[in-house]
Protein backbone atom coordinates (compact mmCIF):
# COMPACT_ATOMS: atom_id res chain seq x y z
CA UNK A 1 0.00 0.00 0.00
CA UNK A 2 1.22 3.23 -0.77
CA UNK A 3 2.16 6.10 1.61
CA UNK A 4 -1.45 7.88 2.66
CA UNK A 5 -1.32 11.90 1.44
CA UNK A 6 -1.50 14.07 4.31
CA UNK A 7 -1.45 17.92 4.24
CA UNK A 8 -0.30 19.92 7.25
CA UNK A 9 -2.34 23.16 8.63
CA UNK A 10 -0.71 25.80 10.76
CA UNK A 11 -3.26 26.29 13.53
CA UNK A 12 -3.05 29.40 16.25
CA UNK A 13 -5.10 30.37 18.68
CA UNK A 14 -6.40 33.99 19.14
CA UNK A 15 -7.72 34.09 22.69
CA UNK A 16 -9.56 37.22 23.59
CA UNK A 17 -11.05 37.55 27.32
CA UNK A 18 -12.77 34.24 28.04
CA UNK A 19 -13.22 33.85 23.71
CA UNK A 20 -10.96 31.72 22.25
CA UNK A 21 -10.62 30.74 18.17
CA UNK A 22 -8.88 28.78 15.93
CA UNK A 23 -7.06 30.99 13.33
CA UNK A 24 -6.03 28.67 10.42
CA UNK A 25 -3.47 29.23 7.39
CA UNK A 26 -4.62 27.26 4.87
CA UNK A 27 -3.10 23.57 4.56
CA UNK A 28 0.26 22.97 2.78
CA UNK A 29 1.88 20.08 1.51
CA UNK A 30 5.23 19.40 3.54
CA UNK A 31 5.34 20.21 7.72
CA UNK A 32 8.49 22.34 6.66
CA UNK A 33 6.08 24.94 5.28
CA UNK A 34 3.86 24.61 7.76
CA UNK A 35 6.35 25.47 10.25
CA UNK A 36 7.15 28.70 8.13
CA UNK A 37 3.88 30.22 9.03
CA UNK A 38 4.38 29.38 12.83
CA UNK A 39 7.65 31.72 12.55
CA UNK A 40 6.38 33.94 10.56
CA UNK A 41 3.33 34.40 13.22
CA UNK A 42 5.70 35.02 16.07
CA UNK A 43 8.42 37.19 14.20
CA UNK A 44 4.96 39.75 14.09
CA UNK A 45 4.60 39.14 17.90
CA UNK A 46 2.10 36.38 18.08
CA UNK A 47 2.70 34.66 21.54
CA UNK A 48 -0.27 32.54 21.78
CA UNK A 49 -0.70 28.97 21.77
CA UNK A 50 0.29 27.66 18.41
CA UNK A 51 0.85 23.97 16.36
CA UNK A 52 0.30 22.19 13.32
CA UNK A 53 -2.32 20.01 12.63
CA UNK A 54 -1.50 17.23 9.99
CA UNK A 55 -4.62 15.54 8.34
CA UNK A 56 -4.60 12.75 5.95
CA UNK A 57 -6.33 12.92 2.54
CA UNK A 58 -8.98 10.50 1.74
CA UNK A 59 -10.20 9.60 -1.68
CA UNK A 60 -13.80 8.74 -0.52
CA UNK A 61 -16.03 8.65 2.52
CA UNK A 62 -16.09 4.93 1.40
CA UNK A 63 -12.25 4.62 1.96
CA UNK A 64 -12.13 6.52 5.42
CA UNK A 65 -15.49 3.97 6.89
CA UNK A 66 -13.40 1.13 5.60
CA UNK A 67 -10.15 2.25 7.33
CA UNK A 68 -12.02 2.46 10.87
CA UNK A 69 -13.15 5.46 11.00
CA UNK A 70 -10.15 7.62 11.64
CA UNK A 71 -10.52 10.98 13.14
CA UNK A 72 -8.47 13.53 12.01
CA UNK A 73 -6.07 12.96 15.49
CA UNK A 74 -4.96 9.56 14.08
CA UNK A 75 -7.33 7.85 16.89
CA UNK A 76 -10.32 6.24 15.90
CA UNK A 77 -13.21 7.98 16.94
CA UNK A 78 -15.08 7.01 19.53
CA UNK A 79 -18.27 5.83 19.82
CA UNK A 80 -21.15 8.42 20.58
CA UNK A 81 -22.69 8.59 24.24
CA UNK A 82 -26.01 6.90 24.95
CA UNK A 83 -28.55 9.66 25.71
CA UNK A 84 -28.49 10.75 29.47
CA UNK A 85 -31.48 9.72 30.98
CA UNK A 86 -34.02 12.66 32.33
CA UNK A 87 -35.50 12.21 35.13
């Protein structure tokens, strides 16, 4: 089997009082360039919590069912909660 395509996305977070949000740079094709947007964001003084997120590429929904179910972490996902019961 060949080597899965992944593509790796510079992630940062802007956290503002108690908001916080993800502020994404797009996704690029090798972690090297990835890592060029983290330095970029903190040679214009971005000190906030920052990483890359690297996702694999799937073909079809078919394909990604059929490999368990990965979530984009690597880790399959878990399965949902039952309902809580009200009462």
């Amino acid at each position: 089997m060949s080597e899965r395509l992944e593509v790796h996305v510079p992630i940062r977070l802007a956290i503002e009082h108690s908001d916080v949000a993800e502020v994404r740079a797009g996704a690029f094709a090798t972690k090297t360039e990835a890592e060029k947007v983290l330095d970029y964001w903190r040679a214009v003084g971005h000190t906030s919590p920052m990483g890359i997120r690297t996702l694999p590429v799937w073909g079809t929904a078919d394909e990604w069912i059929a490999a368990g179910a990965i979530a984009a972490s690597g880790e399959p996902s878990p399965e949902p909660a039952p309902p809580a019961a009200v009462g």
